[in-house]
N, C-alpha and C. Protein backbone atom coordinates (compact mmCIF):
# COMPACT_ATOMS: atom_id res chain seq x y z
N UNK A 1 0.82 -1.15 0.00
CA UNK A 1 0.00 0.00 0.00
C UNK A 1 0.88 1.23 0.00
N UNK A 2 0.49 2.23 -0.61
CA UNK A 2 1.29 3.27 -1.19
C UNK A 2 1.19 4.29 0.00
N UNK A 3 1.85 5.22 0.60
CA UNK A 3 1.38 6.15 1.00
C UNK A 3 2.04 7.56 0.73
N UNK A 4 0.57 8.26 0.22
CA UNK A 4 0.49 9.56 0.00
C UNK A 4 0.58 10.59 0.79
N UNK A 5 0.92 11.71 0.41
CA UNK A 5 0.93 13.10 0.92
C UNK A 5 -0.47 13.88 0.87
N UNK A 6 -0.84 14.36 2.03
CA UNK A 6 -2.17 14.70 1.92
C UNK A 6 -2.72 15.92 0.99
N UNK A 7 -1.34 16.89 1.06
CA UNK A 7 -1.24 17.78 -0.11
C UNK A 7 -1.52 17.60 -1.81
N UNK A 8 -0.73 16.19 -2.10
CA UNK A 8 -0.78 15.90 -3.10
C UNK A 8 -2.31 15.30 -3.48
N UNK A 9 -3.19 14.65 -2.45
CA UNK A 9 -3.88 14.15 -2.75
C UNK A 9 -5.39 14.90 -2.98
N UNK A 10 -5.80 14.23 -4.26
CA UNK A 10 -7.21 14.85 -4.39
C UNK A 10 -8.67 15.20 -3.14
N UNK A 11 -9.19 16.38 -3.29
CA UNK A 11 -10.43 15.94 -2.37
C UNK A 11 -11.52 15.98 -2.97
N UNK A 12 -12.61 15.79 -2.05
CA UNK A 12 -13.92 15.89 -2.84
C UNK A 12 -14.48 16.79 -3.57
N UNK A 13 -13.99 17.76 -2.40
CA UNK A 13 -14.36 19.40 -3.01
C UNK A 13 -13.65 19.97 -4.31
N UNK A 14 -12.72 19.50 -4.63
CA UNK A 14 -11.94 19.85 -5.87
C UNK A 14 -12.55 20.10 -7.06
N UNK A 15 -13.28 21.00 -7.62
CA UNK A 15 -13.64 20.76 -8.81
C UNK A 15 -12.70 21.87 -10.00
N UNK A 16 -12.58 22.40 -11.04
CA UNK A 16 -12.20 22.89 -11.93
C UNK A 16 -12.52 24.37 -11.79
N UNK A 17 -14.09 25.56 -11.03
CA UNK A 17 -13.87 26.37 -10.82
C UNK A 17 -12.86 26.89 -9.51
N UNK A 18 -12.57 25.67 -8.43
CA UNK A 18 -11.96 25.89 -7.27
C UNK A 18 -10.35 25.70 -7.90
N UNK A 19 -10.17 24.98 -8.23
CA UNK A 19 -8.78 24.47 -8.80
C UNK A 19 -8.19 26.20 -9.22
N UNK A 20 -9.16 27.19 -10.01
CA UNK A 20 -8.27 28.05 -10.83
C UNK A 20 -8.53 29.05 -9.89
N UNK A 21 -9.31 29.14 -8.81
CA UNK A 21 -9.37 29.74 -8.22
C UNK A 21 -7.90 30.01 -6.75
N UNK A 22 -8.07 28.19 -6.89
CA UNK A 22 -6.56 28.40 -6.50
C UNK A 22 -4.96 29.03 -6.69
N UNK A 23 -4.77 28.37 -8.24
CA UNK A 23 -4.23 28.91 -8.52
C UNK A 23 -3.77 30.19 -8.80
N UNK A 24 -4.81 30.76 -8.75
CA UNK A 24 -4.69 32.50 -9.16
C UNK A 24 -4.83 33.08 -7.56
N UNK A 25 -4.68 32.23 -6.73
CA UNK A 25 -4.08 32.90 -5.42
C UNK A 25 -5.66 33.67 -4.96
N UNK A 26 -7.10 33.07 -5.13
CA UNK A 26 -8.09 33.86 -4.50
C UNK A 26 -8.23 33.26 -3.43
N UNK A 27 -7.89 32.33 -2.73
CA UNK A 27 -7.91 32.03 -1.09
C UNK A 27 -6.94 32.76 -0.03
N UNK A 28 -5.89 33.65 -0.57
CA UNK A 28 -4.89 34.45 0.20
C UNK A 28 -6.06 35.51 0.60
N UNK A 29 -6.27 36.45 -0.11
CA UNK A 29 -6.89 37.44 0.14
C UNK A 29 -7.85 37.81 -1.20
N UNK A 30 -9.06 38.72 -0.43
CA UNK A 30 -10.01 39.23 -1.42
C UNK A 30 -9.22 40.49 -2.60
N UNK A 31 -9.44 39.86 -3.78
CA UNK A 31 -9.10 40.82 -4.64
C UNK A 31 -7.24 41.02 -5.14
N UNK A 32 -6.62 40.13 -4.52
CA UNK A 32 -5.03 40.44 -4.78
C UNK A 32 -4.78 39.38 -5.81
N UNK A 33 -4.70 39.75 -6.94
CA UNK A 33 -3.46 39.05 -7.88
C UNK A 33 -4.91 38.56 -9.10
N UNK A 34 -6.14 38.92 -8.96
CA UNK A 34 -7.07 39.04 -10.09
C UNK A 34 -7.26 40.61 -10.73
N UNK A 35 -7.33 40.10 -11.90
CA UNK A 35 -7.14 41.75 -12.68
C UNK A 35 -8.71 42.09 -12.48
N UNK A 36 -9.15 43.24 -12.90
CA UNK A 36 -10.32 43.77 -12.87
C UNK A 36 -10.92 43.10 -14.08
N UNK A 37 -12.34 42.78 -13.97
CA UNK A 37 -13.17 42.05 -15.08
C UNK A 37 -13.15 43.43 -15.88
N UNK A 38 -12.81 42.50 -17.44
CA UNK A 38 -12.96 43.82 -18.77
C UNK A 38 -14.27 44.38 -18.41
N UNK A 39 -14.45 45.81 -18.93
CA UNK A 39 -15.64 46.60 -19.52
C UNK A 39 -16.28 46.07 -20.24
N UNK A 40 -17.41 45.73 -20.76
CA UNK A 40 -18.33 45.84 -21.62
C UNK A 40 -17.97 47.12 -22.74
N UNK A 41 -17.54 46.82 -23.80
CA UNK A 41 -17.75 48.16 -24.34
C UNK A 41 -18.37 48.06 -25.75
N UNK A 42 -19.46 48.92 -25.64
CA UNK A 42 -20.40 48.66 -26.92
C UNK A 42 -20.10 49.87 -27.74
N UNK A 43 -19.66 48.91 -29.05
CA UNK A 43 -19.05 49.33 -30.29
C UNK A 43 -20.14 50.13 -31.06
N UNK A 44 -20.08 51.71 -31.50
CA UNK A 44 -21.36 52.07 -32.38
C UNK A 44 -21.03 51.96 -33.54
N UNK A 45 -22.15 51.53 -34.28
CA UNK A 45 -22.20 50.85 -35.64
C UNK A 45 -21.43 52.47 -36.79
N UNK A 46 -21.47 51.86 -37.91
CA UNK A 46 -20.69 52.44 -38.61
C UNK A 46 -21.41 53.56 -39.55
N UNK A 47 -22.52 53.33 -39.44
CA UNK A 47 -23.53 54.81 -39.90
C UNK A 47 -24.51 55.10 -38.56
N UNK A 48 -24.10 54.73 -37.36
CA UNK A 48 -24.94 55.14 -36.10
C UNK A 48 -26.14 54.07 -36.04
N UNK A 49 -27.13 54.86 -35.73
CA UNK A 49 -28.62 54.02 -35.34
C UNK A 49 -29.04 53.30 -36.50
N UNK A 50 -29.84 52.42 -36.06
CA UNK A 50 -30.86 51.37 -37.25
C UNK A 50 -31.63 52.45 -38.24
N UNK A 51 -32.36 54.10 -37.36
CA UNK A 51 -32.80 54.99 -37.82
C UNK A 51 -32.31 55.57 -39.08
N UNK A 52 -30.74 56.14 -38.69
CA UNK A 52 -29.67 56.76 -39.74
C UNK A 52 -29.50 55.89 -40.97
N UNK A 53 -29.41 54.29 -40.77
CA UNK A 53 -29.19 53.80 -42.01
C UNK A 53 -30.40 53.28 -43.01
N UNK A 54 -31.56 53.49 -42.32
CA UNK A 54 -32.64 53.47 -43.05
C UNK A 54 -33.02 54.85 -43.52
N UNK A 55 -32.88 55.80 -43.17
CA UNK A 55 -32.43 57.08 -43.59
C UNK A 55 -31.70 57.16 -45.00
N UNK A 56 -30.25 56.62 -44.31
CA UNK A 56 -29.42 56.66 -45.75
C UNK A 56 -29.78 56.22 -46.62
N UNK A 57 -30.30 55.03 -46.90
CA UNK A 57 -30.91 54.17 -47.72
C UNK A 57 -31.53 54.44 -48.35
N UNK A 58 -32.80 54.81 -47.91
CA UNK A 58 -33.93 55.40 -48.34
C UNK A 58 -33.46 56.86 -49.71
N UNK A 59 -32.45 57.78 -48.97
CA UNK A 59 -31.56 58.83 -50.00
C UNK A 59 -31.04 58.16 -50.73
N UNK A 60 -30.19 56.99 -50.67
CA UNK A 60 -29.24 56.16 -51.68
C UNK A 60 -30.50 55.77 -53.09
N UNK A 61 -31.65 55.28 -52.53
CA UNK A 61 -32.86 54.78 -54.00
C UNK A 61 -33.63 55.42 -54.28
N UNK A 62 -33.56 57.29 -53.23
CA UNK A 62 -34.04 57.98 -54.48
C UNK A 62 -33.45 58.74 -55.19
N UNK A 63 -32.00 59.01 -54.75
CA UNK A 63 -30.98 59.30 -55.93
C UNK A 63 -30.95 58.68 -57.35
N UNK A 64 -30.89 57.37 -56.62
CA UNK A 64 -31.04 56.44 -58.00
C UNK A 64 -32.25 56.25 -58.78
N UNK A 65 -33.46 56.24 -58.42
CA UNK A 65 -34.57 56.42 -59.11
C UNK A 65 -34.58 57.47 -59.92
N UNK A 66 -33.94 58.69 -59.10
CA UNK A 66 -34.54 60.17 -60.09
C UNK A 66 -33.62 59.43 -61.19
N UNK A 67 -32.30 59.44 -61.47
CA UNK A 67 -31.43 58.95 -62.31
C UNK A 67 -31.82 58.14 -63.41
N UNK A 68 -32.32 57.22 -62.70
CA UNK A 68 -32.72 56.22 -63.94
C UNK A 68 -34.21 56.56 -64.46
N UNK A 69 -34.63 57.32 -63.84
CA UNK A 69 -36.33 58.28 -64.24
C UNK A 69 -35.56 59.05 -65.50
N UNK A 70 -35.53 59.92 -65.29
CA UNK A 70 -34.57 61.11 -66.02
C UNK A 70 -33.75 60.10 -66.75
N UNK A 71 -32.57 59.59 -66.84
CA UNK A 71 -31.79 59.02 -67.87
C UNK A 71 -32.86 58.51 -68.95
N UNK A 72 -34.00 57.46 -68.84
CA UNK A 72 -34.74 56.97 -69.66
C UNK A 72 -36.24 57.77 -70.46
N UNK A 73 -36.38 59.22 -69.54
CA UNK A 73 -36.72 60.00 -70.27
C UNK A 73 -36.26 60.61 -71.24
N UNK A 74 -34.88 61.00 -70.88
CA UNK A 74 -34.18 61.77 -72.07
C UNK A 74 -34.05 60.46 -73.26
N UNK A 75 -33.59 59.53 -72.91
CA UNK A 75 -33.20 58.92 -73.61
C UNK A 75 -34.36 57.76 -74.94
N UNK A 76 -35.80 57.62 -74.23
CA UNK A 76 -36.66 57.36 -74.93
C UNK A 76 -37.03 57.99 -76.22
N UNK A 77 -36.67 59.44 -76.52
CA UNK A 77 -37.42 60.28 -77.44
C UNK A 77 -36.08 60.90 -77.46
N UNK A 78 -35.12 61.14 -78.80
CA UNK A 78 -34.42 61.84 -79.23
C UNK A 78 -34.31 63.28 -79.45
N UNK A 79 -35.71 63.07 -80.41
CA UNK A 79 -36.10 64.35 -80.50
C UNK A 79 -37.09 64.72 -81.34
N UNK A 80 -37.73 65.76 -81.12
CA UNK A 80 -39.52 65.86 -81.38
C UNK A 80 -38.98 66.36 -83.10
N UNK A 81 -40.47 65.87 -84.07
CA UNK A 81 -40.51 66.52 -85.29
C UNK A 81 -41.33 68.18 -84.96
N UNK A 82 -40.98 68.63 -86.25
CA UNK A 82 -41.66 70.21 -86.17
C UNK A 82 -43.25 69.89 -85.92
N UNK A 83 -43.84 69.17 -86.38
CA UNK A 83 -45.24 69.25 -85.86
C UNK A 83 -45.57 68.85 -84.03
N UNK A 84 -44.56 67.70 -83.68
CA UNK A 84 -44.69 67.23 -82.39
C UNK A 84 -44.42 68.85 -81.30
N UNK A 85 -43.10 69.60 -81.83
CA UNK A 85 -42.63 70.33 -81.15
C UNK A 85 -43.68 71.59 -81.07
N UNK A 86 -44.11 71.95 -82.35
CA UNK A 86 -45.14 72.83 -82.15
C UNK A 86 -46.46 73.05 -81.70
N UNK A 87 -46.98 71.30 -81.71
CA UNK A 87 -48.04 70.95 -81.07
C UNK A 87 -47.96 71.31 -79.35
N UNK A 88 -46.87 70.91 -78.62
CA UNK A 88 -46.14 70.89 -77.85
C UNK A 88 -45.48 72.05 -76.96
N UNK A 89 -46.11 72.73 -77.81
CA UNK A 89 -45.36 74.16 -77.28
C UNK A 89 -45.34 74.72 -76.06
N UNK A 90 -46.52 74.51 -75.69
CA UNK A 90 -47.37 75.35 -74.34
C UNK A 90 -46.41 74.54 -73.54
N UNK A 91 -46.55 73.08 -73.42
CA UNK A 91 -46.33 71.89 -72.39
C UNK A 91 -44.66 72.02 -72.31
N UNK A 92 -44.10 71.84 -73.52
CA UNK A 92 -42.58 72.03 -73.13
C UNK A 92 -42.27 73.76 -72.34
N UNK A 93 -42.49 74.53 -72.77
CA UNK A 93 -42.11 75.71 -72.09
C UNK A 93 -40.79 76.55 -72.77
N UNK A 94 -40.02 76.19 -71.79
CA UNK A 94 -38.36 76.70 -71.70
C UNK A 94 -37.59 76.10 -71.63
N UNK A 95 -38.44 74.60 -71.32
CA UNK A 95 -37.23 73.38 -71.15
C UNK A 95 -36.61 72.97 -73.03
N UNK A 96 -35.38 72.99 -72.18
CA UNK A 96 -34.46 72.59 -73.60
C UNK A 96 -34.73 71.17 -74.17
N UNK A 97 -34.88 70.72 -75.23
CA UNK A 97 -35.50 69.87 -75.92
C UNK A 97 -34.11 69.44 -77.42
N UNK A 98 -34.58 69.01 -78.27
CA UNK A 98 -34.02 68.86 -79.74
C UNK A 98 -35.48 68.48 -80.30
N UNK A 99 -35.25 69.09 -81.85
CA UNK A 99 -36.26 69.36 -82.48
C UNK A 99 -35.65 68.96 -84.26
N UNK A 100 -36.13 68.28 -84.83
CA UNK A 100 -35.65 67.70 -86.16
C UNK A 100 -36.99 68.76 -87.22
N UNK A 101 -35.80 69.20 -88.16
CA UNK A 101 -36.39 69.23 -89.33
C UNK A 101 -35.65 69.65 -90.84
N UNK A 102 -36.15 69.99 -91.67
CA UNK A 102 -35.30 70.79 -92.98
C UNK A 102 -35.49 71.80 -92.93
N UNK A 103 -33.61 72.35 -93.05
CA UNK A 103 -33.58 73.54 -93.28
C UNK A 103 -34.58 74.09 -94.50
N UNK A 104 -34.94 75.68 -94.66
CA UNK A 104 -35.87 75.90 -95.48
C UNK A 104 -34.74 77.08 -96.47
N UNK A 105 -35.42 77.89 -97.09
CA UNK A 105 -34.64 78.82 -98.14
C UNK A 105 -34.04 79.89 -97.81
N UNK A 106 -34.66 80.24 -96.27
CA UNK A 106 -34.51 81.57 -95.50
C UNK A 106 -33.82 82.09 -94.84
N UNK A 107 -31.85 81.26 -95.07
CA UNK A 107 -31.39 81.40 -93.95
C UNK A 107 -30.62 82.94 -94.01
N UNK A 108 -30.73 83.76 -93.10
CA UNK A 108 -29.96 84.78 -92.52
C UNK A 108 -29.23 84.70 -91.71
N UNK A 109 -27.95 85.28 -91.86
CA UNK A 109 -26.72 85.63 -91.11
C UNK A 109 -26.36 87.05 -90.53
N UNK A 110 -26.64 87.46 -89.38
CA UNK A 110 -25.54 88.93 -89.16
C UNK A 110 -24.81 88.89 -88.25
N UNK A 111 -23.89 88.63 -88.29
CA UNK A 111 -22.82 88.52 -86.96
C UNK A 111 -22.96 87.43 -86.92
N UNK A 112 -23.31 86.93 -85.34
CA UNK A 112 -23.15 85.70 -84.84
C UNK A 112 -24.52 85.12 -84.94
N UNK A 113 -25.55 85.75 -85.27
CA UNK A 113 -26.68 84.79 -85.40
C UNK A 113 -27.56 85.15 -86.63
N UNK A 114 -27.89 83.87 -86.58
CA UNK A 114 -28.37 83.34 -87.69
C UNK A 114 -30.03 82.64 -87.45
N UNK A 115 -30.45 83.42 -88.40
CA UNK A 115 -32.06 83.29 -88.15
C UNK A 115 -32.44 82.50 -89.95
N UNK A 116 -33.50 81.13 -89.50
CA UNK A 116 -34.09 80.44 -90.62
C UNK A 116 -34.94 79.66 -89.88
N UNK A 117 -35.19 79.20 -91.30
CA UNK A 117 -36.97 78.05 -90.39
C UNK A 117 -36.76 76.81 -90.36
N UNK A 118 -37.11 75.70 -90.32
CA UNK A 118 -36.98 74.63 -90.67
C UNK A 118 -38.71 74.24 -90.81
N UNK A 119 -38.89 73.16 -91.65
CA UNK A 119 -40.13 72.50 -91.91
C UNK A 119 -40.11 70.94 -91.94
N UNK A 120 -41.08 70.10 -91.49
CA UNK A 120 -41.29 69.01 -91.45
C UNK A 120 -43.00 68.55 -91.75
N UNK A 121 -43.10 68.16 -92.40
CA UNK A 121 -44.67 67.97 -92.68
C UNK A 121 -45.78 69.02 -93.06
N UNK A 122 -45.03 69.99 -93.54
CA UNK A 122 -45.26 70.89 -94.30
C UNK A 122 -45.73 71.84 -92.62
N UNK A 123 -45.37 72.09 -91.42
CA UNK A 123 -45.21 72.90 -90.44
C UNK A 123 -44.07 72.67 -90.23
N UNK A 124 -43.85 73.86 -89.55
CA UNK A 124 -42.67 75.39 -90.33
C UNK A 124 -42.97 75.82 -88.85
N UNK A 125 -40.94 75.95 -88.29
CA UNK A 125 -40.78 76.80 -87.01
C UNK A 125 -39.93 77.43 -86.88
N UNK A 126 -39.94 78.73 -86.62
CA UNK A 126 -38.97 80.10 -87.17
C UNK A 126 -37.58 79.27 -86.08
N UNK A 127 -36.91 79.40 -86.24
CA UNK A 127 -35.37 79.58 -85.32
C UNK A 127 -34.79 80.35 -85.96
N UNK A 128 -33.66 80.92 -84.46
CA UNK A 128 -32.60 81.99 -84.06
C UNK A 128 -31.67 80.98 -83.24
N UNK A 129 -30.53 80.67 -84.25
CA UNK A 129 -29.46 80.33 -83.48
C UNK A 129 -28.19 81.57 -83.56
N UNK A 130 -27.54 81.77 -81.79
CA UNK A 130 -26.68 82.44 -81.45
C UNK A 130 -25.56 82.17 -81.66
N UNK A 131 -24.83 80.85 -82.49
CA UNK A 131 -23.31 80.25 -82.54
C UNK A 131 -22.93 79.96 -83.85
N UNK A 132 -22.28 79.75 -84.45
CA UNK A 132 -21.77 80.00 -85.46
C UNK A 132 -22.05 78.48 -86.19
N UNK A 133 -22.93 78.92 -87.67
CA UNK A 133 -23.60 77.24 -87.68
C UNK A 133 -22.29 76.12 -88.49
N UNK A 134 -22.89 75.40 -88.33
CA UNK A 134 -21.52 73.79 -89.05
C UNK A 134 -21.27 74.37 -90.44
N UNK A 135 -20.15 74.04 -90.91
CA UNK A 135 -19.89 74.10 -92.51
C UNK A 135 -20.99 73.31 -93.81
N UNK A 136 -21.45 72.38 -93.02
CA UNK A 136 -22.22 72.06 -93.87
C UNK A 136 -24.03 72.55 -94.07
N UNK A 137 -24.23 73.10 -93.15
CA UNK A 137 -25.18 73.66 -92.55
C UNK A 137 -25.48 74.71 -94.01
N UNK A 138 -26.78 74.74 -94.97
CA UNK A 138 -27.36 75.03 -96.01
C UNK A 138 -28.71 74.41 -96.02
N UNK A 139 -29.56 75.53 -96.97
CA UNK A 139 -31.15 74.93 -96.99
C UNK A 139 -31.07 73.76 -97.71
N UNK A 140 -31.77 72.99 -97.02
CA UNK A 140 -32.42 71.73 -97.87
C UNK A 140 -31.67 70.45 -97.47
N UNK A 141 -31.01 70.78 -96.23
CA UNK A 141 -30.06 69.59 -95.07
C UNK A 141 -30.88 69.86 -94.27
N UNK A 142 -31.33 68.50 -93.41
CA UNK A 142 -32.02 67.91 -92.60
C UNK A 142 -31.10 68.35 -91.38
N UNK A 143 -31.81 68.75 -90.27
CA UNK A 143 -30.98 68.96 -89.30
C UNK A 143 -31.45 68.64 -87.93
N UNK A 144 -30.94 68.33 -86.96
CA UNK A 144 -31.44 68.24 -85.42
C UNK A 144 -30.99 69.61 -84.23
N UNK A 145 -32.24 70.35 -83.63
CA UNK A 145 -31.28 71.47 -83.10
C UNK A 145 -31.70 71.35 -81.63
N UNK A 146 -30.65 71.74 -80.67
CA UNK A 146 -30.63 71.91 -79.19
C UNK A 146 -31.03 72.92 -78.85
N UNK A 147 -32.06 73.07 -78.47
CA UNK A 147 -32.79 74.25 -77.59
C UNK A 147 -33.97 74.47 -77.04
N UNK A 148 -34.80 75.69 -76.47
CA UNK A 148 -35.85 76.09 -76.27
C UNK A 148 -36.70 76.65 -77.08
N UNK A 149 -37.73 76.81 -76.46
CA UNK A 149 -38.74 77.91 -77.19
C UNK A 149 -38.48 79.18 -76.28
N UNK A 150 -38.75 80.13 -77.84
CA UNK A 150 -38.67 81.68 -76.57
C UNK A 150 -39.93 82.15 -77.35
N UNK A 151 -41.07 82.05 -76.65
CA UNK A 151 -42.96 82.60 -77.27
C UNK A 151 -42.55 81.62 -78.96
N UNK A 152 -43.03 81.98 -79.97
CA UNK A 152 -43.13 81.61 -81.20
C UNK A 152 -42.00 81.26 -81.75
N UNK A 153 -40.87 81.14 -80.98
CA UNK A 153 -39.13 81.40 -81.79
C UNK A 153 -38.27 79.88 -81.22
N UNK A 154 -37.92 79.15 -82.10
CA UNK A 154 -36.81 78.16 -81.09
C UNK A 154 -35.79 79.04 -81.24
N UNK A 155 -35.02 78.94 -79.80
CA UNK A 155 -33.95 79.23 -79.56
C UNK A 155 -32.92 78.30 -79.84
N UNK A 156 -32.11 78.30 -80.96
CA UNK A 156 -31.39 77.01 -80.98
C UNK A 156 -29.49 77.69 -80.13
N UNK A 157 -29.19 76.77 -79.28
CA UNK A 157 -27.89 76.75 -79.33
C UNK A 157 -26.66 75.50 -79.78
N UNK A 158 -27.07 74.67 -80.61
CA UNK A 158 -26.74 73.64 -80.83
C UNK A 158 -27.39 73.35 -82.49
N UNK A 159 -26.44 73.01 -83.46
CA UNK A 159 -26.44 72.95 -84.72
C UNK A 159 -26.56 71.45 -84.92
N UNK A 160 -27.02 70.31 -85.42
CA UNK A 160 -26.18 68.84 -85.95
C UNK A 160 -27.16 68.55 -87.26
N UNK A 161 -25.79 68.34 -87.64
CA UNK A 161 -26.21 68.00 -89.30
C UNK A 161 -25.74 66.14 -89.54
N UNK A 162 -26.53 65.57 -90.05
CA UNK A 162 -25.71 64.43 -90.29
C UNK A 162 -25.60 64.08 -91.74
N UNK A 163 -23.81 63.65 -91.90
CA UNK A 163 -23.49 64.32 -93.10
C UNK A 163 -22.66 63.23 -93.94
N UNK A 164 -22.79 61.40 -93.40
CA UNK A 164 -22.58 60.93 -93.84
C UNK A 164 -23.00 60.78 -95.25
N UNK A 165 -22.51 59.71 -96.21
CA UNK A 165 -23.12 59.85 -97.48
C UNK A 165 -24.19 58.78 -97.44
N UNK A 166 -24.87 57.64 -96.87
CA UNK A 166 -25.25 57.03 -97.09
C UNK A 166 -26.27 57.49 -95.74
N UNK A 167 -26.49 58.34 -95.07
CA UNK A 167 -27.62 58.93 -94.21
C UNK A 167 -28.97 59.09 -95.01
N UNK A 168 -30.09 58.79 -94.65
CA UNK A 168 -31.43 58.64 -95.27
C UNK A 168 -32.08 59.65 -94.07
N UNK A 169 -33.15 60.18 -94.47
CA UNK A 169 -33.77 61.50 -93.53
C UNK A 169 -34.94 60.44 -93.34
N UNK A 170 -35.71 61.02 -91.94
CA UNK A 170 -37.04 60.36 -92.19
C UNK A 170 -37.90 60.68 -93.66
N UNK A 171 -38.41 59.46 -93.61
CA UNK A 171 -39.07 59.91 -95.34
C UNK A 171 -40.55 61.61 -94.99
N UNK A 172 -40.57 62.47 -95.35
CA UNK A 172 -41.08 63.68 -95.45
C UNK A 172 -41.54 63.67 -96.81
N UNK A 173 -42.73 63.53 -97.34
CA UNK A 173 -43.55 63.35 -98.17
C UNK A 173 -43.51 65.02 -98.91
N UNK A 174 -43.52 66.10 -97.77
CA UNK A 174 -43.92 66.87 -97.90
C UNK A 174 -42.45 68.03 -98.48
N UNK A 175 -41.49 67.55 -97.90
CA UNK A 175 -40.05 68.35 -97.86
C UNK A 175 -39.91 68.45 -99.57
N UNK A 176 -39.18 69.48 -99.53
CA UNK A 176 -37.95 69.98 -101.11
C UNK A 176 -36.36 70.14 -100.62
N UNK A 177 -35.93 69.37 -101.61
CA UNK A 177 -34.79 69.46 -100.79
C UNK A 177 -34.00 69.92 -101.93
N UNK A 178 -33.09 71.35 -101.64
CA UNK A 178 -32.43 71.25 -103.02
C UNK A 178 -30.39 70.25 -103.06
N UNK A 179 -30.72 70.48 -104.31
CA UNK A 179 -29.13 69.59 -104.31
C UNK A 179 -28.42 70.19 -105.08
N UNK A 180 -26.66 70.24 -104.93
CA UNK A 180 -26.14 71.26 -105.07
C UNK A 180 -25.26 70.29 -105.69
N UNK A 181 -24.85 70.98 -106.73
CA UNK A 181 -23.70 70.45 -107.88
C UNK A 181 -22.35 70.77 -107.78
């Protein structure tokens, strides 16, 4: 029969929270040689409250809505014929638009602007453009122009001619187009 040291030997009471309790020296005295239990420290989220980021959110898809509203407006309709635009008149306003038609016979130059009509379906809308028009720019070229209405007048600030050779106009039953030798 073996005999043990009473130190060495297990007791009943021994379990695994007493054991580390030992070890870390909490039967000497209250509080010596245990560190202070960590803080709790609650981390704030990275856009604040549940509030703020449903907030943000909410700004993030209607940024993007107006965007893709607007992008697919502009982008549905190129640009109105002389009858659409003049029909149209009241409803568009001042807002800048493009407006397709043929140049007509009337064009005037003094200085920097240049006043002529264009026609499409046999209606006819005076323009006044302020910029100096394209080289190819002459009556009886089909043209697309950037601008407003000012009362009865488009305001054009934007000239485009398209001037490939194999370009076809919408067919205009009604147009004269002259051709130049």
């Amino acid at each position: 029969m073996a005999v043990t040291d009473s130190a060495d030997a297990p007791t009943a009471s021994s379990s695994p929270a007493a054991a580390s309790a030992e070890a870390s020296g909490a039967g000497a005295s209250p509080g010596a040689g245990v560190p202070p239990a960590p803080r709790l420290v609650r981390r704030r989220a990275l856009l604040g409250s549940r509030r703020r980021q449903v907030i943000a959110a909410a700004v993030v898809a209607a940024a993007i809505a107006f965007v893709v509203v607007e992008g697919l407006g502009n982008a549905t309709e190129y640009y109105k014929t002389v009858p659409q635009a003049v029909a149209d008149r009241s409803s568009l306003g001042t807002r800048h638009f493009r407006i397709m038609g043929t140049v007509d016979d009337d064009v005037r130059q003094v200085g920097n602007t240049t006043t002529f009509s264009i026609t499409y379906e046999r209606v006819t809308a005076q323009v006044v453009d302020t910029k100096e028009p394209p080289q190819l720019f002459k009556p009886g070229v089909p043209v697309v122009l950037e601008g407003s209405w000012a009362g009865n007048v488009f305001q054009s600030d934007l000239i485009m001619i398209k001037h490939t050779s194999n370009y076809t106009p919408p067919t205009d039953p009604y147009a004269t187009t002259q051709t130049s030798k």
